[in-house]
C-alpha atoms as a PDB file:
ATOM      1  CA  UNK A   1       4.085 -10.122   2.561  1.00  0.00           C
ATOM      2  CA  UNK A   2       8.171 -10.594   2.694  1.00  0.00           C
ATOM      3  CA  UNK A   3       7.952 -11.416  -1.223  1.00  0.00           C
ATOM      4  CA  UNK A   4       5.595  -8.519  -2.016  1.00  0.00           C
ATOM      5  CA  UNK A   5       8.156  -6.658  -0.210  1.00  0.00           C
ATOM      6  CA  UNK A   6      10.903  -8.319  -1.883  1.00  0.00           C
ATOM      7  CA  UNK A   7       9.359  -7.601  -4.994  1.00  0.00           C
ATOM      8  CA  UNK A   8       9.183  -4.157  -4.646  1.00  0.00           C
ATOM      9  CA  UNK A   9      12.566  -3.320  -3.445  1.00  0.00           C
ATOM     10  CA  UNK A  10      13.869  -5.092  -5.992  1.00  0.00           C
ATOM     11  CA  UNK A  11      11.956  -2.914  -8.738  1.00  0.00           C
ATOM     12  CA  UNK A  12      10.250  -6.072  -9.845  1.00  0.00           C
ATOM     13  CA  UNK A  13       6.825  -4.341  -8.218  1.00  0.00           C
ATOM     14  CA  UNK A  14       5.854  -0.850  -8.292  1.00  0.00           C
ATOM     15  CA  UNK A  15       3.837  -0.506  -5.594  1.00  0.00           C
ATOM     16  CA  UNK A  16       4.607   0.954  -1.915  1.00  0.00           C
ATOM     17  CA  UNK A  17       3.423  -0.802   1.448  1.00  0.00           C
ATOM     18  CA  UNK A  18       1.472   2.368   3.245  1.00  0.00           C
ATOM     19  CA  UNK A  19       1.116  -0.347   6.705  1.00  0.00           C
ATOM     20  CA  UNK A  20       0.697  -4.198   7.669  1.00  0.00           C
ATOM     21  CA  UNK A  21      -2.219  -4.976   9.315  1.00  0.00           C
ATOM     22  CA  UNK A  22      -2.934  -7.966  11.886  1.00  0.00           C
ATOM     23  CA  UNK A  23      -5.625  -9.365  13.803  1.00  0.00           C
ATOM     24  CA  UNK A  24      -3.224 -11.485  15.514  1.00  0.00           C
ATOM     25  CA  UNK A  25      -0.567 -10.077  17.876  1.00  0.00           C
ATOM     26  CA  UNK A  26       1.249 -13.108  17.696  1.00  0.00           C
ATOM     27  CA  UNK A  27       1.871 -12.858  13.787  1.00  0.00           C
ATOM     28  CA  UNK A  28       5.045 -13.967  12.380  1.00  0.00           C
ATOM     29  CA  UNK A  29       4.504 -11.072   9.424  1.00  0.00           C
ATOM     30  CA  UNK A  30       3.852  -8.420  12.616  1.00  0.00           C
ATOM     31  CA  UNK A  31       7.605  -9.164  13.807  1.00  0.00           C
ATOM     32  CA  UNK A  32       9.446  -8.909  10.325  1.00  0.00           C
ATOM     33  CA  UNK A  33       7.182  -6.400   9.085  1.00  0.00           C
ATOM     34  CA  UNK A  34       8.648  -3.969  11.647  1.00  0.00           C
ATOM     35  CA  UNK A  35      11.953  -5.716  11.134  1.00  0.00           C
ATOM     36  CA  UNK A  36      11.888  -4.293   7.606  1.00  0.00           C
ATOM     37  CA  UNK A  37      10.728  -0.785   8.515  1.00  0.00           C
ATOM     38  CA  UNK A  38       7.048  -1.219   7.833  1.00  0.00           C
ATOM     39  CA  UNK A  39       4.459   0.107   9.721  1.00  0.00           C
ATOM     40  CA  UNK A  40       2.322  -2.482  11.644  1.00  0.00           C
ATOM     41  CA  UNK A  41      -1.353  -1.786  13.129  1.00  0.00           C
ATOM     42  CA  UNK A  42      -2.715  -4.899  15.388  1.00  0.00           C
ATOM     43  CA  UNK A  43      -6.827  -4.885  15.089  1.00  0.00           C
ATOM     44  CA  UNK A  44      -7.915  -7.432  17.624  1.00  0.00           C
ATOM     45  CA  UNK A  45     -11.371  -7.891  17.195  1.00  0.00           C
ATOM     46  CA  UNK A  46     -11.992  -8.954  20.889  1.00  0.00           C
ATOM     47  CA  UNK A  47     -11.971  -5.269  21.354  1.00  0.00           C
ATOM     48  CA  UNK A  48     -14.944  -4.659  19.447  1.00  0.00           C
ATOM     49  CA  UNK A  49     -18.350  -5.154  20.017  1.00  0.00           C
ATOM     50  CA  UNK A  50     -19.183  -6.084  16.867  1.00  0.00           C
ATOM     51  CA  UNK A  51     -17.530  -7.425  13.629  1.00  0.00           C
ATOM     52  CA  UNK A  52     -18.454  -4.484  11.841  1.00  0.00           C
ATOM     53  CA  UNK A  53     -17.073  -1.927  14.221  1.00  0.00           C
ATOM     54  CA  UNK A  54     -13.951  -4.200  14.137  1.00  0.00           C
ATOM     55  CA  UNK A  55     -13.713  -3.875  10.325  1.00  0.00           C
ATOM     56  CA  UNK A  56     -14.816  -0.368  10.458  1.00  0.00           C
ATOM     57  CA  UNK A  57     -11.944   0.230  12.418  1.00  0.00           C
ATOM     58  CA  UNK A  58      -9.491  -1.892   9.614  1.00  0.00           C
ATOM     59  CA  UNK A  59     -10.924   0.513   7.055  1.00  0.00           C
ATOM     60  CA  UNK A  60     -10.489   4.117   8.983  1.00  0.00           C
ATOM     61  CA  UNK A  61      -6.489   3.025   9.062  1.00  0.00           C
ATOM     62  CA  UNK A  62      -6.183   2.027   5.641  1.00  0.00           C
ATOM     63  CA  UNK A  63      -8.034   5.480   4.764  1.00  0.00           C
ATOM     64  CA  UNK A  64      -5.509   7.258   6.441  1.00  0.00           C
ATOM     65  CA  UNK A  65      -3.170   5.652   4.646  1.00  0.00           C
ATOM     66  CA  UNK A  66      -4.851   6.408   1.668  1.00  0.00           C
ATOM     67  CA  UNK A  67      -4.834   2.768   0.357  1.00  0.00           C
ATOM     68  CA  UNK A  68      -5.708   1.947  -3.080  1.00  0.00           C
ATOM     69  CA  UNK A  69      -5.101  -1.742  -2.813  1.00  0.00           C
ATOM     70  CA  UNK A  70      -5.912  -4.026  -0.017  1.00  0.00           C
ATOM     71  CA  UNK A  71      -3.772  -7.248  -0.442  1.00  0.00           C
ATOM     72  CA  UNK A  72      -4.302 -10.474   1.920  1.00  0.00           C
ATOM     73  CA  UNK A  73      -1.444 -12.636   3.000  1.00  0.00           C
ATOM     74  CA  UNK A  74      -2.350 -14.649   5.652  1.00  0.00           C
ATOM     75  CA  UNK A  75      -5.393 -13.325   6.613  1.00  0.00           C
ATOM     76  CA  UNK A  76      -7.522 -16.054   7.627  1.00  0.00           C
ATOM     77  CA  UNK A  77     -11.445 -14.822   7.884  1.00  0.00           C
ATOM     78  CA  UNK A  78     -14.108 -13.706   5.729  1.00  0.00           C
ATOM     79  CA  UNK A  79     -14.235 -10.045   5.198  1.00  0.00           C
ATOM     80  CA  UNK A  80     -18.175  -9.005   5.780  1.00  0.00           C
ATOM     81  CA  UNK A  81     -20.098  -6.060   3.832  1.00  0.00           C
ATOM     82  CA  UNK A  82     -18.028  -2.947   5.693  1.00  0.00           C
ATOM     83  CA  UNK A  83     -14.771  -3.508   4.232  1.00  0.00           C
ATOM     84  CA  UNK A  84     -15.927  -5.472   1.262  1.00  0.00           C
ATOM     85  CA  UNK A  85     -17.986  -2.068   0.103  1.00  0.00           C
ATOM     86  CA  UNK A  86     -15.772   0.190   1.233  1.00  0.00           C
ATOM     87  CA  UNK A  87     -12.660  -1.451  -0.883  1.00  0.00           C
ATOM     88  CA  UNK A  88     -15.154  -3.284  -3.302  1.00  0.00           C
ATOM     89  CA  UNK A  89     -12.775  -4.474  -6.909  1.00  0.00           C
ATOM     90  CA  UNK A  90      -9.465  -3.561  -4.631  1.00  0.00           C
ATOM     91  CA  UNK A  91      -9.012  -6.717  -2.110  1.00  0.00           C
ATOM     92  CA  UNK A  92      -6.912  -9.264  -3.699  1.00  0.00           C
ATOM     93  CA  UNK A  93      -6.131 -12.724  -1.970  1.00  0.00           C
ATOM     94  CA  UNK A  94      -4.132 -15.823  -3.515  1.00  0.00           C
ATOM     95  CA  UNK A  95      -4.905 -19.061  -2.681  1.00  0.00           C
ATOM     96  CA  UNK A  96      -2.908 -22.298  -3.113  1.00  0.00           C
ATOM     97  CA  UNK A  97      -5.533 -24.010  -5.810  1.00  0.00           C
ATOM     98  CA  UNK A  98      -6.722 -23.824  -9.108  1.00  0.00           C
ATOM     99  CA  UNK A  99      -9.935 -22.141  -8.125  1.00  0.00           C
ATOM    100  CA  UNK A 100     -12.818 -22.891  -8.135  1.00  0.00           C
ATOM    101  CA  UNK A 101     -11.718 -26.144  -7.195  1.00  0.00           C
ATOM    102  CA  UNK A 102     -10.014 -26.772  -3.745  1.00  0.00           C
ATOM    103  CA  UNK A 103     -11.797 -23.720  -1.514  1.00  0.00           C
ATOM    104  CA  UNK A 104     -10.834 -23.426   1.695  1.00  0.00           C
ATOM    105  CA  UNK A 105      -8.158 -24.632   4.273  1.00  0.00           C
ATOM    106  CA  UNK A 106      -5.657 -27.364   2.972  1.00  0.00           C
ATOM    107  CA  UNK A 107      -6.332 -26.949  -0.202  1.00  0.00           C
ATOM    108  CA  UNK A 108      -2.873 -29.034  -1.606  1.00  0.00           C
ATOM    109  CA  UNK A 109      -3.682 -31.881   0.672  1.00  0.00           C
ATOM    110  CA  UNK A 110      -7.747 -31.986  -0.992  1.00  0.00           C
ATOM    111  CA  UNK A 111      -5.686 -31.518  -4.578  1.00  0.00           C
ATOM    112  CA  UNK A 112      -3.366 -34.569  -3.267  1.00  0.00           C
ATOM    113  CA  UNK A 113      -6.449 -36.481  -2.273  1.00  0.00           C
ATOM    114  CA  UNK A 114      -8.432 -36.143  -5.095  1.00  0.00           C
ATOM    115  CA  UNK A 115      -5.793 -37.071  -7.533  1.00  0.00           C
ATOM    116  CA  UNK A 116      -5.522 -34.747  -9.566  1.00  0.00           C
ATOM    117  CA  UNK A 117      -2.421 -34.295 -11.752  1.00  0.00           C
ATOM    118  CA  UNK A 118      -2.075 -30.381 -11.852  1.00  0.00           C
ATOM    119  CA  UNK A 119      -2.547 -27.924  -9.022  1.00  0.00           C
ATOM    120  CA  UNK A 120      -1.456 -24.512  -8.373  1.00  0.00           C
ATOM    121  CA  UNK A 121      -2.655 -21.390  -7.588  1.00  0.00           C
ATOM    122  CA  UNK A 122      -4.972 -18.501  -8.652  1.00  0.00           C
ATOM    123  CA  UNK A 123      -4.979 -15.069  -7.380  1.00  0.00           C
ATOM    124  CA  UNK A 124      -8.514 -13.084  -6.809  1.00  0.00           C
ATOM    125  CA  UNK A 125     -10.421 -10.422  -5.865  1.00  0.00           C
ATOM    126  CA  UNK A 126     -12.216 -11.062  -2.515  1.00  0.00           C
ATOM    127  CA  UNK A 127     -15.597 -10.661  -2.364  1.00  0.00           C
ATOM    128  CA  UNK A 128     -18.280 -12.185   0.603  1.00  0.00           C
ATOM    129  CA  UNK A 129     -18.135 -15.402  -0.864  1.00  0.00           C
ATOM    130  CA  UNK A 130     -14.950 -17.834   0.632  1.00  0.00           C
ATOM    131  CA  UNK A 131     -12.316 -17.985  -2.269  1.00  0.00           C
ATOM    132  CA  UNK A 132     -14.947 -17.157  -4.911  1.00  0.00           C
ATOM    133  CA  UNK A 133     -13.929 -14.093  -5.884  1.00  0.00           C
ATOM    134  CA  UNK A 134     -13.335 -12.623  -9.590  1.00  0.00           C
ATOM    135  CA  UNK A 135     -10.145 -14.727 -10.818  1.00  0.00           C
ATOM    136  CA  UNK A 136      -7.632 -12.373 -12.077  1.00  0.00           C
ATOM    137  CA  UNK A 137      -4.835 -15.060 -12.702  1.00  0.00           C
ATOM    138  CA  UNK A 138      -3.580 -18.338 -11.741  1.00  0.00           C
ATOM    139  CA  UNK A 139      -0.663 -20.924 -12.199  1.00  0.00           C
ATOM    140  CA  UNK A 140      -0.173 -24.281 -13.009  1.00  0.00           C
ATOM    141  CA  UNK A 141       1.705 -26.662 -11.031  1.00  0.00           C
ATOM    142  CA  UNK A 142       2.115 -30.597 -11.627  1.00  0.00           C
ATOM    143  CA  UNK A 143       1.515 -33.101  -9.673  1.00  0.00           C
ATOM    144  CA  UNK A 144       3.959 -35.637  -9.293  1.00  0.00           C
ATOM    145  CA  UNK A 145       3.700 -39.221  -7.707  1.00  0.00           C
ATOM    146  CA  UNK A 146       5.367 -38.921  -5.069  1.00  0.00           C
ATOM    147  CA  UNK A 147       4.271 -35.753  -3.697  1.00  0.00           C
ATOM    148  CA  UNK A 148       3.102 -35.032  -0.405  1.00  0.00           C
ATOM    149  CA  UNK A 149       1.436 -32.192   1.223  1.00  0.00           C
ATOM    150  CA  UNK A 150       4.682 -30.133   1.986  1.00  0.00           C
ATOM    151  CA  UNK A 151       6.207 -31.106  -1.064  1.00  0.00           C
ATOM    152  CA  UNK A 152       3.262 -29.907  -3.665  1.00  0.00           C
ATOM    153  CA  UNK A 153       3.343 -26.806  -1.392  1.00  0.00           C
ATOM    154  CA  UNK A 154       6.284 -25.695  -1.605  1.00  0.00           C
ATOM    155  CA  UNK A 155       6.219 -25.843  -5.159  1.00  0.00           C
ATOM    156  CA  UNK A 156       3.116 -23.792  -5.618  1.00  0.00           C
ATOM    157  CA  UNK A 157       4.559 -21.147  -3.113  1.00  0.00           C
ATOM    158  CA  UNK A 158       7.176 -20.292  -5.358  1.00  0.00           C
ATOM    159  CA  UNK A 159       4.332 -19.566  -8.012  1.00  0.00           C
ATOM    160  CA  UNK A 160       1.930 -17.882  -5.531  1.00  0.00           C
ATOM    161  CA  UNK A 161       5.413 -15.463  -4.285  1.00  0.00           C
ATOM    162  CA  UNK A 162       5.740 -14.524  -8.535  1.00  0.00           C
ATOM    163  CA  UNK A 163       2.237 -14.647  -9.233  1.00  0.00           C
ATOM    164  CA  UNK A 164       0.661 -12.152  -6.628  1.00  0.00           C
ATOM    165  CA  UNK A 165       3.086  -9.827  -7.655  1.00  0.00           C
ATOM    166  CA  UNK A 166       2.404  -9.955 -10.894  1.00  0.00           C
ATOM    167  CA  UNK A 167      -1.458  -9.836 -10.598  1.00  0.00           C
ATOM    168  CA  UNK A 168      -1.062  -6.512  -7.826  1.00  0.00           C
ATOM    169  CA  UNK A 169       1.246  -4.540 -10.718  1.00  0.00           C
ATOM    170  CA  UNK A 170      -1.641  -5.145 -13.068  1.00  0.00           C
ATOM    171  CA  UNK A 171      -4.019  -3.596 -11.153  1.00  0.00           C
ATOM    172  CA  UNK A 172      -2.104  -0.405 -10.797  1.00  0.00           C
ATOM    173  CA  UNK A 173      -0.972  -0.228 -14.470  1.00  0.00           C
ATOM    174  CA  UNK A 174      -4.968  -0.234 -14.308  1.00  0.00           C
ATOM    175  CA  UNK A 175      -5.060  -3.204 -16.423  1.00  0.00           C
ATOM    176  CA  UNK A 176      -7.818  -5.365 -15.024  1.00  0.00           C
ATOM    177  CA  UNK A 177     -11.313  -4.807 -15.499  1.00  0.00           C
ATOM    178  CA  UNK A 178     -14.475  -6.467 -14.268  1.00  0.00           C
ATOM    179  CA  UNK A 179     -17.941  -7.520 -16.303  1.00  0.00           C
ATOM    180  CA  UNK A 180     -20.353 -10.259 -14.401  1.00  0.00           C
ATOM    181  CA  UNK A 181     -17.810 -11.634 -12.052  1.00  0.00           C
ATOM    182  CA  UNK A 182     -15.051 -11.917 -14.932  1.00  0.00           C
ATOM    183  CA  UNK A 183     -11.476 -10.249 -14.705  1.00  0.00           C
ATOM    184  CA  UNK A 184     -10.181  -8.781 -18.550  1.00  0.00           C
ATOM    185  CA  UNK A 185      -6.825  -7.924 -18.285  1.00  0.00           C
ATOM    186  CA  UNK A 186      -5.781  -4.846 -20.511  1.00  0.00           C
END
């Protein structure tokens, strides 16, 4: 979130931030979010009965708002049907892997561990699968030696802060299109 916002006030990213939304009150993005004069929302999903009247909640703010792009950073749980259909093509997420490879939580130290000698990260459109999404674009990063977990992330962060940028000015030049789970980019 603080390098899409970066991004954009440095005319890097034409987009605007409409609102921040959280499921956690304890977010670190909640506190600088407002710090930089964005408008938060918390959705706690304890105060729903349901998981879909918790996301149908998500979705009647970002309406409002009149949202065209849902971006993820940070979010850490598997959007269901409501949200999914009602912003289907226009969630994006980045993830620190080449995907399809390396799904899921820690994906540097499963890179690390499986030896591989290039990593990086690949930024997608979120659909119900986890990180399976259509790939829109991705980065390589090597793998050295003597990396370690913090040390291999660090260097894909730096990619994932450029790339995600990038990838969310594409979609509204309305460059990326969709056939059979592929992105084409205009």
């Amino acid at each position: 979130m603080l390098a899409i916002t970066k991004s954009i006030r440095q005319k890097k990213l034409n987009a605007k931030i409409s609102i921040v939304i959280s499921n956690n009150t304890k977010a670190g993005g909640i506190e600088l979010a407002q710090k930089m004069g964005l408008e938060v929302a918390v959705v706690n999903p304890k105060n729903y009965t349901s998981h879909e009247e918790y996301e149908k909640q998500i979705i009647k703010i970002l309406k409002a708002k009149k949202v065209d792009l849902v971006i993820l950073a940070g979010y850490m749980k598997l959007l269901k049907k409501p949200l999914l259909t009602a912003f289907a093509h226009k969630i994006m997420n980045i993830h620190p892997s080449l995907l399809p490879s390396f799904k899921g939580l820690h994906a540097q130290k499963q890179a690390l561990d499986y030896g591989v000698k290039y990593s990086g990260c690949t930024v997608h459109f979120v659909d119900e699968s986890l990180d399976g999404g259509p790939i829109i674009l991705q980065k390589t990063v090597p793998v050295f030696p003597d990396d370690n977990e913090d040390s291999l992330s660090a260097r894909i962060l730096k990619e994932e802060h450029r790339l995600y940028s990038k990838a969310i000015q594409l979609f509204f030049e309305n460059k990326l299109s969709i056939k059979n789970k592929i992105v084409y980019i205009k």
